[in-house]
C-alpha atoms as a PDB file:
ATOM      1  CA  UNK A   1     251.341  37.986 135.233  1.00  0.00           C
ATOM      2  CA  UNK A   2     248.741  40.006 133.004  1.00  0.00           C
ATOM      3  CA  UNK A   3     247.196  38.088 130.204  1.00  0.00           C
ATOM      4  CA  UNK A   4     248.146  39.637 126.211  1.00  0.00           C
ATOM      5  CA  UNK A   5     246.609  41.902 124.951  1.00  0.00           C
ATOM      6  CA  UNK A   6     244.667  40.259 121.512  1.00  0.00           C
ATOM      7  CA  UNK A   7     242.141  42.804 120.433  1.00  0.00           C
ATOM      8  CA  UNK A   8     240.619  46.090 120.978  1.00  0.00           C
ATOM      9  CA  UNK A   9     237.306  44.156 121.335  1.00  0.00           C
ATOM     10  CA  UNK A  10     239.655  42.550 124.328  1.00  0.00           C
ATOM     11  CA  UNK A  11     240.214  46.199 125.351  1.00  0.00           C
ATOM     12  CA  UNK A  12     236.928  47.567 125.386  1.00  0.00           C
ATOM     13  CA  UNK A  13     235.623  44.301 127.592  1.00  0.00           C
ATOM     14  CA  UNK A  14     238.726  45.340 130.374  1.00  0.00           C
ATOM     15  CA  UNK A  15     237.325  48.728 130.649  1.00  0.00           C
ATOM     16  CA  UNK A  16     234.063  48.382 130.839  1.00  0.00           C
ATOM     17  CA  UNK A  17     234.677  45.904 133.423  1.00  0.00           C
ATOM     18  CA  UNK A  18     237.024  48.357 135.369  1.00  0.00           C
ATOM     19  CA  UNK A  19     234.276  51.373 135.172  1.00  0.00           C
ATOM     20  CA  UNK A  20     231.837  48.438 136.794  1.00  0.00           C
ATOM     21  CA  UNK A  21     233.687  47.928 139.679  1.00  0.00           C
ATOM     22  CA  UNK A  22     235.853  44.870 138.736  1.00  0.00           C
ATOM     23  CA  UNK A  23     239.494  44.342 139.309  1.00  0.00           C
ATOM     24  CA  UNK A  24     240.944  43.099 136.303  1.00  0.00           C
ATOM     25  CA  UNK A  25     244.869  43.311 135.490  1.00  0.00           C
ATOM     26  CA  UNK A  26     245.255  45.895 133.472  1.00  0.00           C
ATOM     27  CA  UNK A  27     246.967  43.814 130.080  1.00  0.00           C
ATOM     28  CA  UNK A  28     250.219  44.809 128.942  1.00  0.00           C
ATOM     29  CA  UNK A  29     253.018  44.266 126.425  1.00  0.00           C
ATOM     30  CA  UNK A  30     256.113  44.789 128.401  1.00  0.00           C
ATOM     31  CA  UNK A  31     255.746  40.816 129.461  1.00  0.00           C
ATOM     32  CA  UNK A  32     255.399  37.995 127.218  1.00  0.00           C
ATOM     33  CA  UNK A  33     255.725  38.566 124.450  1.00  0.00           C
ATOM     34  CA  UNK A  34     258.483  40.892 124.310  1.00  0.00           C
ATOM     35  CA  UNK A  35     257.899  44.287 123.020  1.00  0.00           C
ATOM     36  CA  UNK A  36     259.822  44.974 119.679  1.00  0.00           C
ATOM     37  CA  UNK A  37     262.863  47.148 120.109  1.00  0.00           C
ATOM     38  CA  UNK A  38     264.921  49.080 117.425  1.00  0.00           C
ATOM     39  CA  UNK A  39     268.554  51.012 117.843  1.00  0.00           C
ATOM     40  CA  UNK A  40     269.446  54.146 117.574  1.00  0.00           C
ATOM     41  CA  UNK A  41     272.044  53.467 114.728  1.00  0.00           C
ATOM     42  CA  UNK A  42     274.231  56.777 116.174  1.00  0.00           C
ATOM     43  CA  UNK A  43     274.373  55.610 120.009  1.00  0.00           C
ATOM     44  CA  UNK A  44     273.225  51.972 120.145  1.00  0.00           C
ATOM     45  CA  UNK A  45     270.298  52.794 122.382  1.00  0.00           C
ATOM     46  CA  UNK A  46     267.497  51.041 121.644  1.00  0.00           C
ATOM     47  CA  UNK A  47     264.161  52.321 121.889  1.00  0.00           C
ATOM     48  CA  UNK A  48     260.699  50.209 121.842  1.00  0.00           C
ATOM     49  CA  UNK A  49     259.535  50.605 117.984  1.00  0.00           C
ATOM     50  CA  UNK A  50     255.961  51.830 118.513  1.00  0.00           C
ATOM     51  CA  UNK A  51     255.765  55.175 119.867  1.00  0.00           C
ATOM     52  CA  UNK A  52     252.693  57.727 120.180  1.00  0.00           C
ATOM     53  CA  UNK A  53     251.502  60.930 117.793  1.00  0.00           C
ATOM     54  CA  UNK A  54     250.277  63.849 119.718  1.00  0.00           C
ATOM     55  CA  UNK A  55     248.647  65.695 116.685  1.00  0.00           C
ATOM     56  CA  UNK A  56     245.114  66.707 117.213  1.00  0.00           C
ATOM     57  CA  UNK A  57     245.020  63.436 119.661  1.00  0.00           C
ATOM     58  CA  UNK A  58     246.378  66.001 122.511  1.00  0.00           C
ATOM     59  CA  UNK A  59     245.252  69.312 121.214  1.00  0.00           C
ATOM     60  CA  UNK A  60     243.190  69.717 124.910  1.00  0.00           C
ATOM     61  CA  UNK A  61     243.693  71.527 128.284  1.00  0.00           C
ATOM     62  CA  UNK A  62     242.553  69.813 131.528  1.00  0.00           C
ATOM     63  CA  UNK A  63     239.192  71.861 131.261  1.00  0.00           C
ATOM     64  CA  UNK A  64     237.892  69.621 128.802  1.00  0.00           C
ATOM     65  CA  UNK A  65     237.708  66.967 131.875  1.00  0.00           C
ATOM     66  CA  UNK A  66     236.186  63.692 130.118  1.00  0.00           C
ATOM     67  CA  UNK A  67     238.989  63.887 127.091  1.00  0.00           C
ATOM     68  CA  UNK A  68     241.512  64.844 129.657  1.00  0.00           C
ATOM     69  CA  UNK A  69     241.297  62.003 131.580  1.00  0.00           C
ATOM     70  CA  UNK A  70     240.983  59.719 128.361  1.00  0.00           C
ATOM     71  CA  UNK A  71     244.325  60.886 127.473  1.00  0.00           C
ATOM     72  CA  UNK A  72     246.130  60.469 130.832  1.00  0.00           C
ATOM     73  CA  UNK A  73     244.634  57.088 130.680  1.00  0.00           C
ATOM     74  CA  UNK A  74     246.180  56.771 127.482  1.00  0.00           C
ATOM     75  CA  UNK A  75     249.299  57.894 128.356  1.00  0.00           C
ATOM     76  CA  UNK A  76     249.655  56.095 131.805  1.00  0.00           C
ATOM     77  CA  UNK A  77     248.841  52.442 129.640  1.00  0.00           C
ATOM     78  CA  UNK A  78     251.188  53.526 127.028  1.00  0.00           C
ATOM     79  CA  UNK A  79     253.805  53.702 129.354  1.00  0.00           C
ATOM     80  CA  UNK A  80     253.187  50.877 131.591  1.00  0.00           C
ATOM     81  CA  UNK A  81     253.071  48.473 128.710  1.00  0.00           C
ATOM     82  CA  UNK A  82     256.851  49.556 128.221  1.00  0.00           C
ATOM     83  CA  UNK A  83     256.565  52.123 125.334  1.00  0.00           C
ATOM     84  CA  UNK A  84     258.511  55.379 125.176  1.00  0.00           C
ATOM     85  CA  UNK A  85     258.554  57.639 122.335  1.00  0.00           C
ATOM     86  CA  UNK A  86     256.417  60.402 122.073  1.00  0.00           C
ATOM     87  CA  UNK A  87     256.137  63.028 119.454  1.00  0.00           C
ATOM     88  CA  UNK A  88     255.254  66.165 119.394  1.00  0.00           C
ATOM     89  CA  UNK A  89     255.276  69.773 117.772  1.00  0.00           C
ATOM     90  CA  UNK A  90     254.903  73.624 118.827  1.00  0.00           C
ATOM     91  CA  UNK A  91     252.313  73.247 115.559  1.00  0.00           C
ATOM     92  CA  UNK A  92     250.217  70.495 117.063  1.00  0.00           C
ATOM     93  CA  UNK A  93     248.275  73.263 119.427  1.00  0.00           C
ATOM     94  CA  UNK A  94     248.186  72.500 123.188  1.00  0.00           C
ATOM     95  CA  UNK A  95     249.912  69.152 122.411  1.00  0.00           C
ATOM     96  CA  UNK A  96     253.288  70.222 124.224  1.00  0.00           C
ATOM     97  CA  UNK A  97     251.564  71.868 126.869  1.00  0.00           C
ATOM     98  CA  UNK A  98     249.091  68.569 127.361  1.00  0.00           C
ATOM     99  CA  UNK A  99     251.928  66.162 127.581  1.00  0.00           C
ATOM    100  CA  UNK A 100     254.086  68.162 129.788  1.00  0.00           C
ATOM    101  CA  UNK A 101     251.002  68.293 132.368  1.00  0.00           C
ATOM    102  CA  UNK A 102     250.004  64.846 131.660  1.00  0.00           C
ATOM    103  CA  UNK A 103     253.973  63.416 132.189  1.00  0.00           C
ATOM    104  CA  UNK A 104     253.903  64.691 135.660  1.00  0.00           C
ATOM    105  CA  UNK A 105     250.243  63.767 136.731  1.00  0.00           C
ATOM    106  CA  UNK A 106     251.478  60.204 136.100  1.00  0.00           C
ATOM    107  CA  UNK A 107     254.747  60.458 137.488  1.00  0.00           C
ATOM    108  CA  UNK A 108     256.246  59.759 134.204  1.00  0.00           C
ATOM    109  CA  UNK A 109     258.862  62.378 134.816  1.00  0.00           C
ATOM    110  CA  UNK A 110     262.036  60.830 132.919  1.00  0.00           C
ATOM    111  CA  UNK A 111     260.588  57.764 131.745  1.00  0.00           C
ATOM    112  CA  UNK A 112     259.829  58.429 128.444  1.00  0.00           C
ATOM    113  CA  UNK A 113     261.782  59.963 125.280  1.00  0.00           C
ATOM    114  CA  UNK A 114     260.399  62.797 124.558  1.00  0.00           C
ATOM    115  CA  UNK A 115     260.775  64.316 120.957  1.00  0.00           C
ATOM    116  CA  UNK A 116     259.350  67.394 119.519  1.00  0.00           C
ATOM    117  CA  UNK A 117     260.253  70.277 116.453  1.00  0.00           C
ATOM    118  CA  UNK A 118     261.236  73.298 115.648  1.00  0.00           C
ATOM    119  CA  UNK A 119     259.092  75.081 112.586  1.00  0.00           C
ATOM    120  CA  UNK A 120     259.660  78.869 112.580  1.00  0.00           C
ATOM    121  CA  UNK A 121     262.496  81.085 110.455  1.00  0.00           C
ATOM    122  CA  UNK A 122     265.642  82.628 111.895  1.00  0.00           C
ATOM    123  CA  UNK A 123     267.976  81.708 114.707  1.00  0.00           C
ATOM    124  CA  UNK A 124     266.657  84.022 117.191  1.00  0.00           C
ATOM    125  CA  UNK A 125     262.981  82.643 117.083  1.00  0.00           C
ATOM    126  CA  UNK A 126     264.325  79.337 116.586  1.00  0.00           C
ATOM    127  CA  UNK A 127     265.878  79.395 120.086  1.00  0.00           C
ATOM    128  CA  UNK A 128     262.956  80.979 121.597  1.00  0.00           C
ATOM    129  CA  UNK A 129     260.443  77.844 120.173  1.00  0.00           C
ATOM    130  CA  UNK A 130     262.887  75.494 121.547  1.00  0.00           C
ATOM    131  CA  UNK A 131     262.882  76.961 124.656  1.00  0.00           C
ATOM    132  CA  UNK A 132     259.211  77.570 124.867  1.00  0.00           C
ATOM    133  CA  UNK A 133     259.106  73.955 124.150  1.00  0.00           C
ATOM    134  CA  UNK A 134     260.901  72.659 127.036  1.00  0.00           C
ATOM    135  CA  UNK A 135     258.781  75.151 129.383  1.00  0.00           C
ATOM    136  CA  UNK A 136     255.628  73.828 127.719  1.00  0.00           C
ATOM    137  CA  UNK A 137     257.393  69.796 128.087  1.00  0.00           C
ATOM    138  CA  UNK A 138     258.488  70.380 131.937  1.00  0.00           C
ATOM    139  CA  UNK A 139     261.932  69.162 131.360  1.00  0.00           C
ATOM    140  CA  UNK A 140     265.248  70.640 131.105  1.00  0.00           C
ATOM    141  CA  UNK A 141     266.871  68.404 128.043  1.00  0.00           C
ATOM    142  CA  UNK A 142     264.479  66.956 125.151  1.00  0.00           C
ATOM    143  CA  UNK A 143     265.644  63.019 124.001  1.00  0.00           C
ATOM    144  CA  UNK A 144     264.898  64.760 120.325  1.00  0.00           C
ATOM    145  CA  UNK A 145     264.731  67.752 118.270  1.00  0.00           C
ATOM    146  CA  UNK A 146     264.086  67.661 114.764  1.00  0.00           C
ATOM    147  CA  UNK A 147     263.625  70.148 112.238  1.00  0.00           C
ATOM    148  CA  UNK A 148     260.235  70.347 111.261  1.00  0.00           C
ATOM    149  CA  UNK A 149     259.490  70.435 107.235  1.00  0.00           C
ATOM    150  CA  UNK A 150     263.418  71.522 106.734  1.00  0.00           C
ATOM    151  CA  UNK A 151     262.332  74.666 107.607  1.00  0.00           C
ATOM    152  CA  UNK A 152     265.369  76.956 107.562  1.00  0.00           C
ATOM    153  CA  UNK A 153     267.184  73.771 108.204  1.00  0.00           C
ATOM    154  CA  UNK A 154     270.856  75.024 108.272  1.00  0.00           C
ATOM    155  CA  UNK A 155     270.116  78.049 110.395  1.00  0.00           C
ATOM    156  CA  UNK A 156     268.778  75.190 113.165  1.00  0.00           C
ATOM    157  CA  UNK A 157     270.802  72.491 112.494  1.00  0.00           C
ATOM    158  CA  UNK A 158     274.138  74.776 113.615  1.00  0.00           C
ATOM    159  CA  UNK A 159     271.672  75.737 116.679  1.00  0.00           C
ATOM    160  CA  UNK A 160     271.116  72.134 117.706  1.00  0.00           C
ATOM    161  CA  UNK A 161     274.689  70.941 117.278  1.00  0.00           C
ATOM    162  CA  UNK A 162     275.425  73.565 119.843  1.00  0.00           C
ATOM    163  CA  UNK A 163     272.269  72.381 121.751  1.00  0.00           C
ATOM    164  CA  UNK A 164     273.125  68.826 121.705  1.00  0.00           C
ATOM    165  CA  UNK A 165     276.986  69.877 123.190  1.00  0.00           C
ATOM    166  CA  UNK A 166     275.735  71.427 126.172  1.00  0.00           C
ATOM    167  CA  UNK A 167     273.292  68.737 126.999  1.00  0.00           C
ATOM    168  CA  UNK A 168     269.648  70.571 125.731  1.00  0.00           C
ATOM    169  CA  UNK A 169     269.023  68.034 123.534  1.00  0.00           C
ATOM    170  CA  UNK A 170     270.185  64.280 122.987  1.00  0.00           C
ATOM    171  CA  UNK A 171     269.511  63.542 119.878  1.00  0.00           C
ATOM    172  CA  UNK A 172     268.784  65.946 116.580  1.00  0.00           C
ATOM    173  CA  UNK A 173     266.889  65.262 113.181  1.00  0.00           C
ATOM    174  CA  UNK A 174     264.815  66.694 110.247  1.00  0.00           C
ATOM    175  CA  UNK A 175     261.412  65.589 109.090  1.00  0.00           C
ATOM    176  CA  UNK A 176     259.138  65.978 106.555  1.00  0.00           C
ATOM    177  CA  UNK A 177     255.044  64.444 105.983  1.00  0.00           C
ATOM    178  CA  UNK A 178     254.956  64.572 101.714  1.00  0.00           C
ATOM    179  CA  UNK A 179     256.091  62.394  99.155  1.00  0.00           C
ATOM    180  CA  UNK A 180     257.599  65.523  97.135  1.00  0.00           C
ATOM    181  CA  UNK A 181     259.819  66.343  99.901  1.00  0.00           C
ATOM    182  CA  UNK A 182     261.788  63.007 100.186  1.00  0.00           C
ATOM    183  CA  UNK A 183     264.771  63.904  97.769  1.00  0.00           C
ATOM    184  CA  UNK A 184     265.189  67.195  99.788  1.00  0.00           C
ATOM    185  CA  UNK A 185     265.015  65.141 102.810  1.00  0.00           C
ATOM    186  CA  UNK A 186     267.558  61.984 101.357  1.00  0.00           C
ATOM    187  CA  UNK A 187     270.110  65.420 100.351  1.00  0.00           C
ATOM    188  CA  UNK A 188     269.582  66.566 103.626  1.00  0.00           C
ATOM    189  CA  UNK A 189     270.850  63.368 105.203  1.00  0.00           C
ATOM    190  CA  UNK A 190     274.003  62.849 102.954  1.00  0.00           C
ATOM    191  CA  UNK A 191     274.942  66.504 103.741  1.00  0.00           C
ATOM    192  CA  UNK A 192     275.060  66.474 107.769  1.00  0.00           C
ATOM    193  CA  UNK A 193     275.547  64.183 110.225  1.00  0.00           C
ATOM    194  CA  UNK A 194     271.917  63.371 111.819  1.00  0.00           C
ATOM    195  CA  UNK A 195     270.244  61.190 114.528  1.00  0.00           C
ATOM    196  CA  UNK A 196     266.838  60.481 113.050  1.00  0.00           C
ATOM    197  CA  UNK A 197     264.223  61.339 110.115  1.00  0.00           C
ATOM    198  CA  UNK A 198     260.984  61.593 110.412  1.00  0.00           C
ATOM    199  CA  UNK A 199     259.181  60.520 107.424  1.00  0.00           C
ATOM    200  CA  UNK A 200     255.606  59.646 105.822  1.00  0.00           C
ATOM    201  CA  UNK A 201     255.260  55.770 105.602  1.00  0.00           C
ATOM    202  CA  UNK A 202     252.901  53.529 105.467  1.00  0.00           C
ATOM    203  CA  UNK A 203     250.766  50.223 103.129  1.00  0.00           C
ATOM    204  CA  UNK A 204     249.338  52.862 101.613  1.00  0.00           C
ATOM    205  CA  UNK A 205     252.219  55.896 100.953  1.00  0.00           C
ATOM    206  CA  UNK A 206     255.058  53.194 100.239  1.00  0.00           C
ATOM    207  CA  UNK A 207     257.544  56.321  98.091  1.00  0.00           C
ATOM    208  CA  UNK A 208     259.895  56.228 100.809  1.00  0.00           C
ATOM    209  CA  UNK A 209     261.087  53.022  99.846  1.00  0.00           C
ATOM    210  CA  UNK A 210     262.394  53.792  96.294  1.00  0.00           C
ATOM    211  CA  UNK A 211     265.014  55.865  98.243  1.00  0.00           C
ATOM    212  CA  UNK A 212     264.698  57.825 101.387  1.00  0.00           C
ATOM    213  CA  UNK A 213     264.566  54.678 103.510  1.00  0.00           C
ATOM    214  CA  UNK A 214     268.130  52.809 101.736  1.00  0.00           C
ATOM    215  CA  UNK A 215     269.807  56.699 102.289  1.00  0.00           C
ATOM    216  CA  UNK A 216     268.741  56.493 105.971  1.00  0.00           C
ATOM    217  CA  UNK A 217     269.636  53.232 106.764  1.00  0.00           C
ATOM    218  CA  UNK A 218     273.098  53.868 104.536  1.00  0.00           C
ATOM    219  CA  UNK A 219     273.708  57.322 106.496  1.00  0.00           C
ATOM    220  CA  UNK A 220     272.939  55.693 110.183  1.00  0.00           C
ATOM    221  CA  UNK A 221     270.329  57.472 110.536  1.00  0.00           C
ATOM    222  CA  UNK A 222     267.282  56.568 112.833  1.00  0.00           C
ATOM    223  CA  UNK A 223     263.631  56.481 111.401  1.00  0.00           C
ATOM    224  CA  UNK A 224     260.274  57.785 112.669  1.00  0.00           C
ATOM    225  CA  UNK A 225     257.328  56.619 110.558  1.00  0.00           C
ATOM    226  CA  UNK A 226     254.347  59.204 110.646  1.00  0.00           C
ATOM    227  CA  UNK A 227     251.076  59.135 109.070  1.00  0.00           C
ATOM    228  CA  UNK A 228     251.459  54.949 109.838  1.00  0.00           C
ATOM    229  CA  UNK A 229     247.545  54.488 108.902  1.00  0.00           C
ATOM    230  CA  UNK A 230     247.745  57.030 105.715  1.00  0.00           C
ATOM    231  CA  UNK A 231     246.426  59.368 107.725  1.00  0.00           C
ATOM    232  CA  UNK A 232     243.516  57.604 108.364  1.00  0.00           C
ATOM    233  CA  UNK A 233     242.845  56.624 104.732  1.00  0.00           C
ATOM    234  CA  UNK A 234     243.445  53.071 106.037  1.00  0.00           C
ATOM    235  CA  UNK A 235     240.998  52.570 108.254  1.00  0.00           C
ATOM    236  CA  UNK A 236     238.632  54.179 105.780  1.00  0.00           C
ATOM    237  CA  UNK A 237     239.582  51.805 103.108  1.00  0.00           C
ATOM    238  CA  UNK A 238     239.223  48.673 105.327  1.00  0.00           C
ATOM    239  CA  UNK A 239     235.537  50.226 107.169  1.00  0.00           C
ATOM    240  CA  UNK A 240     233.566  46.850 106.886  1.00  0.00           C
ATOM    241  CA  UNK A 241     235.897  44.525 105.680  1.00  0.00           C
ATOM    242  CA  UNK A 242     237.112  41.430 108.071  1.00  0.00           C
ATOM    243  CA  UNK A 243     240.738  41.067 108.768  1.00  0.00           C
ATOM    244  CA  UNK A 244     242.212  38.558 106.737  1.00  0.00           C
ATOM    245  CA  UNK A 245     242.463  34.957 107.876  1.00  0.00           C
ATOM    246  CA  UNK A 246     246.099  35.002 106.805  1.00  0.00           C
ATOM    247  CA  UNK A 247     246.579  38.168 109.261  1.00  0.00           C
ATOM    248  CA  UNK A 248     247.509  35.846 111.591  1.00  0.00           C
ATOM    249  CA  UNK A 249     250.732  34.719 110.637  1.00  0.00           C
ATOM    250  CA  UNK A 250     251.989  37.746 111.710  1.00  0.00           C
ATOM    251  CA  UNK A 251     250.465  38.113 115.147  1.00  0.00           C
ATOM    252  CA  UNK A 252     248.378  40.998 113.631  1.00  0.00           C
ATOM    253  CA  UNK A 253     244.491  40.857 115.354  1.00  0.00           C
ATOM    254  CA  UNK A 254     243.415  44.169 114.365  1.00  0.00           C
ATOM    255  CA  UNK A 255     243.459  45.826 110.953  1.00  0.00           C
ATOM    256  CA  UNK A 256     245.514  49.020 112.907  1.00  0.00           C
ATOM    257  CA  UNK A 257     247.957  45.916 113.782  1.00  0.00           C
ATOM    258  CA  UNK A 258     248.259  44.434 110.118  1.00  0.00           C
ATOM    259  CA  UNK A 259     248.913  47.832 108.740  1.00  0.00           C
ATOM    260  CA  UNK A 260     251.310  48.814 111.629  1.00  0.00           C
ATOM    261  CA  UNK A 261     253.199  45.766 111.244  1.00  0.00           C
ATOM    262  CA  UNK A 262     254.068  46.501 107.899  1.00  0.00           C
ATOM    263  CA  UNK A 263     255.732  49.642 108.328  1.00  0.00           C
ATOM    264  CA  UNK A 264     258.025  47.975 111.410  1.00  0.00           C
ATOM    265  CA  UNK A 265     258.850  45.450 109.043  1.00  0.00           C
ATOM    266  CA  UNK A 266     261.298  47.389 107.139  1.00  0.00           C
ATOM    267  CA  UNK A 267     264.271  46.978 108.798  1.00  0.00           C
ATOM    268  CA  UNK A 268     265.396  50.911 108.449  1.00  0.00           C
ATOM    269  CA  UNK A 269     262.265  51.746 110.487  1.00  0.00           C
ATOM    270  CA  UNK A 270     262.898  52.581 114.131  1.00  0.00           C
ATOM    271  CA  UNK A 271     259.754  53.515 115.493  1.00  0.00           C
ATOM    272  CA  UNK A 272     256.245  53.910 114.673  1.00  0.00           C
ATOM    273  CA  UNK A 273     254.332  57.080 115.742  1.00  0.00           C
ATOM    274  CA  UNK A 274     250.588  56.367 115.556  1.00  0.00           C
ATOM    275  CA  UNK A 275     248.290  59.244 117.154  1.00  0.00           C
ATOM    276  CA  UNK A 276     245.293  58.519 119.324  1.00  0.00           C
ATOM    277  CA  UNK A 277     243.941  59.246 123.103  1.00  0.00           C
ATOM    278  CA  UNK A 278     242.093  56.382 123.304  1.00  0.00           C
ATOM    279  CA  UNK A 279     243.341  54.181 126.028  1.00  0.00           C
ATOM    280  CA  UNK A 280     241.810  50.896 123.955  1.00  0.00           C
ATOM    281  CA  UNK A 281     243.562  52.141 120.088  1.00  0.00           C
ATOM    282  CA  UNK A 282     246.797  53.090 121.974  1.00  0.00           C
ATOM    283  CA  UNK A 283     247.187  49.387 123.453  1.00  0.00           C
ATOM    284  CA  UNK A 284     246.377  48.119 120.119  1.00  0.00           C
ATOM    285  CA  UNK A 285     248.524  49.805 118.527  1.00  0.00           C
ATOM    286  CA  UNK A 286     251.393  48.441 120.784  1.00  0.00           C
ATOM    287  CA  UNK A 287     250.401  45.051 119.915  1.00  0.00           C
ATOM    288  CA  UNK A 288     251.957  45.067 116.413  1.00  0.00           C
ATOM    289  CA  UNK A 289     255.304  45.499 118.062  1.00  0.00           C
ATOM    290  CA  UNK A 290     255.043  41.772 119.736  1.00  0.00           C
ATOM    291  CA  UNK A 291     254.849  38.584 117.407  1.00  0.00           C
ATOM    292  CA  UNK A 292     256.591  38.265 113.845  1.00  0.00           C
ATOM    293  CA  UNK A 293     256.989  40.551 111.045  1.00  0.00           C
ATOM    294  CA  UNK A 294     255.691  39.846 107.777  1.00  0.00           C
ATOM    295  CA  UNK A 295     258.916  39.114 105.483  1.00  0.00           C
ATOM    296  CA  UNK A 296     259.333  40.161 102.129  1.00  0.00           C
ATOM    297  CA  UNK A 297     256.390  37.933 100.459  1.00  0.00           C
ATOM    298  CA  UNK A 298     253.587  38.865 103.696  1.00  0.00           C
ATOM    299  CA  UNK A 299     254.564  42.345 102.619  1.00  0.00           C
ATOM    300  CA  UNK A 300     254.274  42.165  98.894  1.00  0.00           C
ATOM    301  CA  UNK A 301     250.669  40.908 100.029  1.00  0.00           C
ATOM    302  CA  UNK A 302     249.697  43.507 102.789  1.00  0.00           C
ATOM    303  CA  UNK A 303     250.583  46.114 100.179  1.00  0.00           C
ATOM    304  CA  UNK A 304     248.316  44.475  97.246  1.00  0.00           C
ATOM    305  CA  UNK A 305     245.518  44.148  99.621  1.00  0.00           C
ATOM    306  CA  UNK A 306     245.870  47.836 100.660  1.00  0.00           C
ATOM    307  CA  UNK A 307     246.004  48.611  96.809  1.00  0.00           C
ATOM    308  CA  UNK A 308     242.974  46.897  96.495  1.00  0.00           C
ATOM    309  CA  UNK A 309     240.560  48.042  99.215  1.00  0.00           C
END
């Protein structure tokens, strides 16, 4: 059995040992301890609750070798450490494109639950993204479609019901990345019946729980957390700080862990979507779906140290 994972410092020491010739097992988080799993409130499936970003991470082609290979690597661990979700968008570039190739080069190939958007007016180009999508994806039925930004939401919406009869799609939802958009999204999700939401949450944009996140979990509705890290203002905030003693607790042995673990910790949260290519940040990341959760108090304090950095 693999050791667990602790820390990306843990990481980094496992591949430069691997890139000098040693054999070490590669750690993961499918074994002990148990990987964190959320349902789907509309099926019952369950799905592991940290998932992977593809914006700007996978913007690339394979002609950009060395970043190329650091993001099949990426992918390949994600996977073998049990994880599933990944997100992606015809706005996020080559992302599509990238994970389609990068699916089959690891023999991935209906392993994973694969999730992307639709962000473009009218039915007719609606259909036409979608479809372009699943070329770019190499698969014939998505896991999840979701309307990106409520873009001409009703037009799509009545497109993916029809969609998700014939089998295109399993699952459909809406999301949004702003704080100003979360009554639009919460009226969204009282007026049709959805699968998921995709929503901006994290320590640091915590507006989602005055609302959006009680109309979710009220409406059965599925949640994808994006911009997990504040979009990076986070890590920025916490550049030079140590990790608190008390950090440990919860299980949390990175600061990306700490803040990830508070976002899981909501109990209408399904899944976490941090971005990132790097093999070492993407097992990391993983690792705040093992151990506890902070409860209600270990929140109230991960948010006033967040304030406070």
């Amino acid at each position: 059995m693999s050791p667990p994972l602790t820390t990306r410092r843990d990481v980094l020491r496992l591949l430069a040992a691997s890139a000098a010739g040693f054999a070490l097992p590669l750690p993961t988080l499918a074994e002990e301890p148990t990987m964190l799993r959320r349902k789907i409130p509309k099926s019952g499936e369950s799905i592991p609750a940290v998932g992977l970003g593809t914006y700007r991470a996978f913007d690339l082609e394979a002609s950009e070798a060395a970043e190329w290979t650091r993001a099949k690597e990426a992918l390949r661990r994600f996977a073998a450490a049990g994880a599933t979700l990944v997100d992606s968008s015809p706005m996020y570039g080559k992302a599509e494109a990238a994970i389609g190739a990068l699916v089959e080069e690891n023999g991935l190939q209906g392993k994973l639950f694969l999730a992307t958007k639709v962000w473009i007016e009218g039915r007719e180009a609606g259909v036409a993204q979608m479809e372009s999508s699943l070329a770019k994806l190499r698969t014939g039925r998505l896991d999840l479609i979701q309307v990106h930004n409520l873009l001409d939401v009703e037009v799509h919406l009545k497109t993916l019901a029809a969609w998700k009869r014939e089998g295109k799609v399993r699952y459909v939802g809406v999301t949004h990345w702003r704080d100003d958009a979360h009554d639009e999204l919460a009226r969204c999700l009282e007026a049709h019946e959805l699968d998921f939401v995709q929503l901006n949450y994290s320590a640091r944009e915590r507006a989602a729980e005055n609302r959006l996140l009680k109309v979710a979990a009220n409406r059965g509705v599925a949640v994808i957390a994006n911009r997990p890290f504040g979009a990076g203002e986070l890590f920025k905030r916490a550049a030079g700080k140590p990790l608190p003693e008390w950090a440990g607790e919860i299980g949390a042995a990175s600061w990306a862990q700490l803040f990830l673990k508070y976002v899981l910790s909501h109990p209408a949260v399904t899944c976490a979507i941090p971005a990132s290519r790097k093999p070492e940040h993407v097992i990391d990341n993983l690792g705040a779906a093992t151990g506890p959760l902070p409860d209600d108090k270990q929140r109230a304090r991960i948010a006033g140290l967040v304030d406070g950095l």
